[in-house]
Protein backbone atom coordinates (compact mmCIF):
# COMPACT_ATOMS: atom_id res chain seq x y z
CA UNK A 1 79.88 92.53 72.37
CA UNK A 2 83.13 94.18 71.47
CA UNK A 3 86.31 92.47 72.37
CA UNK A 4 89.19 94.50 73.19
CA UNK A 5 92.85 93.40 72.93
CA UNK A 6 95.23 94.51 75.97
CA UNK A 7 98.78 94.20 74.58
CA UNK A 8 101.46 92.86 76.92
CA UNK A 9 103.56 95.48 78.83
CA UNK A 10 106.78 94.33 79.98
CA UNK A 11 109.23 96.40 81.72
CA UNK A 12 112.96 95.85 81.11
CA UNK A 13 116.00 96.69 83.16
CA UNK A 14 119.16 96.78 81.33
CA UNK A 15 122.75 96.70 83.19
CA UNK A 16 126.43 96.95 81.69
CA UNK A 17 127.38 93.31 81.44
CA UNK A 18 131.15 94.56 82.83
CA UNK A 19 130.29 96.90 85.02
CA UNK A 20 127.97 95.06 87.12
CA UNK A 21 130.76 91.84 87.07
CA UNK A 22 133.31 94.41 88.67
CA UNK A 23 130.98 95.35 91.52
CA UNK A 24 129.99 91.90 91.91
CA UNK A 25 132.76 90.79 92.69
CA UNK A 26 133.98 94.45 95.36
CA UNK A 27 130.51 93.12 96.75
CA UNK A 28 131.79 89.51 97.45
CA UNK A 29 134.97 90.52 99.12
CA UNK A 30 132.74 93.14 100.97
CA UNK A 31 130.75 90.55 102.67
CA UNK A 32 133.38 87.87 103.15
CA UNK A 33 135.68 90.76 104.73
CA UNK A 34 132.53 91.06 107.19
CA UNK A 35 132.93 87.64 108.39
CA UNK A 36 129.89 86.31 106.42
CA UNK A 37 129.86 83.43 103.92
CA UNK A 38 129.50 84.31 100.46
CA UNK A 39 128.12 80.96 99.64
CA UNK A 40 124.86 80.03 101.87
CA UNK A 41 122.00 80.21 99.86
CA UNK A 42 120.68 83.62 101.10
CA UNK A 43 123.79 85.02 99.84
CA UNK A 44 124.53 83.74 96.70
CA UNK A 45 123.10 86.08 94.60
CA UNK A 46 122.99 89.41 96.48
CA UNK A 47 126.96 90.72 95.20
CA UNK A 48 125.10 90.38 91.70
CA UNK A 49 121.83 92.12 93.38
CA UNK A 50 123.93 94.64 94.95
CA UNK A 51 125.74 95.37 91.90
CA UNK A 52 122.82 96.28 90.00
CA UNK A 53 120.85 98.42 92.90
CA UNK A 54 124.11 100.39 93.06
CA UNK A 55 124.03 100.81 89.01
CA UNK A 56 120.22 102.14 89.59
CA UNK A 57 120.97 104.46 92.75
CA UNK A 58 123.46 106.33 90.39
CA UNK A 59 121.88 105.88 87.15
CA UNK A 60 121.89 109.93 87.21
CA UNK A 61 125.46 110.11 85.94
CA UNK A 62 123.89 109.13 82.10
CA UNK A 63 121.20 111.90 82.51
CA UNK A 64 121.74 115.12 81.63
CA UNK A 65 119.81 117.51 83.64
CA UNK A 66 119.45 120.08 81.34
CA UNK A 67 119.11 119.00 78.36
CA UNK A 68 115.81 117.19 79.54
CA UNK A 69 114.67 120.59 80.55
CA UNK A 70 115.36 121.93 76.97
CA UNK A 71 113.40 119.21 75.53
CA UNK A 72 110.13 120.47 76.82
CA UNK A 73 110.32 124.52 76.90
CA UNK A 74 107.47 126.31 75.59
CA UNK A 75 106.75 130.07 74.99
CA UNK A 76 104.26 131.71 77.30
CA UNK A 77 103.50 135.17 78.60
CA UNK A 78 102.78 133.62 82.42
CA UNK A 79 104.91 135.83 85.06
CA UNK A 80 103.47 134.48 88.16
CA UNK A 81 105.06 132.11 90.49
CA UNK A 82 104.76 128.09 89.37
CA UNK A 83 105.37 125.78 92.27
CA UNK A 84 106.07 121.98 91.94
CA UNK A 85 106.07 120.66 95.63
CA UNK A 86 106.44 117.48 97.40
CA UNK A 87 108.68 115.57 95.07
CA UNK A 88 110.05 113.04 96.27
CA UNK A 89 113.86 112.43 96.61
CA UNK A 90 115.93 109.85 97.13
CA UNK A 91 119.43 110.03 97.23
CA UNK A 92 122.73 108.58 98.34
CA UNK A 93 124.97 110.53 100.95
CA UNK A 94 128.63 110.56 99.68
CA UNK A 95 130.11 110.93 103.03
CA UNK A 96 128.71 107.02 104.29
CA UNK A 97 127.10 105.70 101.09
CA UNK A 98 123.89 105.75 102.72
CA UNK A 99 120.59 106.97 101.42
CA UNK A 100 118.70 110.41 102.36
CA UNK A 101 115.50 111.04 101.53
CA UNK A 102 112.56 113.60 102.08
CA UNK A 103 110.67 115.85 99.55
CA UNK A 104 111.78 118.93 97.09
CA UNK A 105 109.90 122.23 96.95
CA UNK A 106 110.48 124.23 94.11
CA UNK A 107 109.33 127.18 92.08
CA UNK A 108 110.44 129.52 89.43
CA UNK A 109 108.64 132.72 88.22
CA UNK A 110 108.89 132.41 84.26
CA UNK A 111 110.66 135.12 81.89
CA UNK A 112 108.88 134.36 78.19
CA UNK A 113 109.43 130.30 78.12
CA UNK A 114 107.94 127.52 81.17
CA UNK A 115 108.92 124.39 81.44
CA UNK A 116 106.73 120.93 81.25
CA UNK A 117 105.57 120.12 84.49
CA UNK A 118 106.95 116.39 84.66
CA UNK A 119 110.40 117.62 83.74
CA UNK A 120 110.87 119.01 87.17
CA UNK A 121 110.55 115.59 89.15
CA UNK A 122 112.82 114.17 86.13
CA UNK A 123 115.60 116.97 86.51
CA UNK A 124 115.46 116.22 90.63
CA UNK A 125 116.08 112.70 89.94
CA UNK A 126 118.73 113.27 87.58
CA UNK A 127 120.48 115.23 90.82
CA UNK A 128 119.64 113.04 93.25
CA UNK A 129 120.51 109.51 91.63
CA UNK A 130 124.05 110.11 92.15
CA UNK A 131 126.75 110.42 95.21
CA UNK A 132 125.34 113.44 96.77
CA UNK A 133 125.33 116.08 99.70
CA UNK A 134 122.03 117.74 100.30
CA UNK A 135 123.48 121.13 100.33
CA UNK A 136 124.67 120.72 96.87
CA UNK A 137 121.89 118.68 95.37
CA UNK A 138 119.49 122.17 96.34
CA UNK A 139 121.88 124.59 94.41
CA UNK A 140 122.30 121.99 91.24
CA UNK A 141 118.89 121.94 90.59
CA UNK A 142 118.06 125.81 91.15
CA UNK A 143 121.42 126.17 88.72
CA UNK A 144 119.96 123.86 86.19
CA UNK A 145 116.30 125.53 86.01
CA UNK A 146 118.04 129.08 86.01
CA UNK A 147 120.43 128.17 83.00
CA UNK A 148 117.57 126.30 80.84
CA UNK A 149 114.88 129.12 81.52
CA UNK A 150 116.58 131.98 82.44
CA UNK A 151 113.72 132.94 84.64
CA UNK A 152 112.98 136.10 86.81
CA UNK A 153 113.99 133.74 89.96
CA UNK A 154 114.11 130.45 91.26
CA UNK A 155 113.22 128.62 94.68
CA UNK A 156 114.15 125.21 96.12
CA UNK A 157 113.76 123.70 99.56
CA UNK A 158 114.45 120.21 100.32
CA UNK A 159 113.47 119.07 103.70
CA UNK A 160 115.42 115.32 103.74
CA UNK A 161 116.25 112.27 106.73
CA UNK A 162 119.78 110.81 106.19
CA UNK A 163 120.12 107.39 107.11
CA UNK A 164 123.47 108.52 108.28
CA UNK A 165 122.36 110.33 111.07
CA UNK A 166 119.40 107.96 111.66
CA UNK A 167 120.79 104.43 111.56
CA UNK A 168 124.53 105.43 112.86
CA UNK A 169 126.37 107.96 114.63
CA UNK A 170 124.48 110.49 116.68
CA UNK A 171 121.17 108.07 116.00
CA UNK A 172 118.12 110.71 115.74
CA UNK A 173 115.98 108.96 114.47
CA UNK A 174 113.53 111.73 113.34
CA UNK A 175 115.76 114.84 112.59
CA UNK A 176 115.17 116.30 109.41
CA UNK A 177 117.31 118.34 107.26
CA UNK A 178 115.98 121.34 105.44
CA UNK A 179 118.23 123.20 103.16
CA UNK A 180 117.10 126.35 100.52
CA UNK A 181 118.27 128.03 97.45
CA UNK A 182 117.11 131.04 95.94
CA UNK A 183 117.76 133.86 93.52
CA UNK A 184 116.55 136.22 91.42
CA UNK A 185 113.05 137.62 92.61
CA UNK A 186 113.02 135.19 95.28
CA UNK A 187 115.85 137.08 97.15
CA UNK A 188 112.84 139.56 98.12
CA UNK A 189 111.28 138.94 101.41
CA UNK A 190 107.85 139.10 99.71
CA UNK A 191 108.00 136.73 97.19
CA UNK A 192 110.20 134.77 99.49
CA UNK A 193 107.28 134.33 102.02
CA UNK A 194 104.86 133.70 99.58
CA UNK A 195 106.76 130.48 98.07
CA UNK A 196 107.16 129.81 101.95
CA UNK A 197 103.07 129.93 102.51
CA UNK A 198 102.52 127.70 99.17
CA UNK A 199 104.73 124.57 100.35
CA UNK A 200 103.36 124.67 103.84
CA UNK A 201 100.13 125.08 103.68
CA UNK A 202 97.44 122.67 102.26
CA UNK A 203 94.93 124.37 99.64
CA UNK A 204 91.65 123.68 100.28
């Protein structure tokens, strides 16, 4: 019989000992100013809890975008279209500090160099984990994969719900926001359509 040794994995969060104390404490007054008391158990720790899922919802402001996507750039003579689809975003609306979320769609058609695969969903989150509009968080990322690549064109769509719309205000519920970017050989109705075709339907 051969024994085999699983080593512990433990994941870690680390938070800036200062930073989370300041928000902490904005939290507190937040609550107390809502006519809530900081102090019954339920509450006691969530200013501190608060603090640190506001750290994480923003963590994208230490990323930079594109140098992860120069970390992984390889040389290849490929110069048909590559399509990542159905990432998933998350991300906070600036305008209400509420989230929106949905899915990104994007493709590039490569010029000499491609990209890792798992660098796309990284570059998204890097976008998205910050205060955000949709509108802009479509053209960062085509911006980003067009400076790192310098491809023959790139494609996003990002079909998103915003809690904003949803929870407050006009209160739809299920309205979804789609909003596109494109350049380069995607400004041509063919190749257009064809990106179009490979994020809606499902390959069999």
């Amino acid at each position: 019989m051969i024994e085999t040794k699983v080593l512990n994995y433990e994941k870690t969060e680390q938070y800036d000992t200062e930073t989370t104390a300041i928000l902490a404490d904005n939290y507190r007054s937040i609550i107390e100013n809502l006519g809530e008391d900081v102090n019954r158990e339920g509450l006691l720790k969530t200013p501190e809890r608060a603090a640190k899922a506001m750290q994480y919802l923003t963590h994208g402001y230490g990323l930079n975008p594109l140098e992860i996507l120069k970390s992984a750039l390889f040389t290849e003579d490929h110069k048909q279209m590559i399509v990542v689809k159905d990432i998933e975003v998350y991300s906070m609306c600036e305008h209400h500090m509420l989230p929106f979320f949905g899915k990104a769609h994007i493709a590039y058609i490569p010029n000499g160099k491609i990209v890792g695969l798992s660098k796309i969903p990284r570059i998204v989150d890097a976008f998205a984990r910050r205060m955000q509009v949709q509108e802009r968080l479509t053209d960062e990322i085509k911006n980003c994969i067009q400076s790192a690549l310098n491809p023959l064109g790139v494609a996003v769509v990002i079909e998103a719900q915003h809690m904003c719309m949803c929870m407050r205000g006009i209160q739809k519920q299920n309205s979804v926001t789609t909003t596109s970017s494109f350049n380069g050989a995607f400004e041509k109705n063919k190749t257009r359509k064809e990106f179009i075709s490979l994020i809606t339907n499902k390959l069999s």
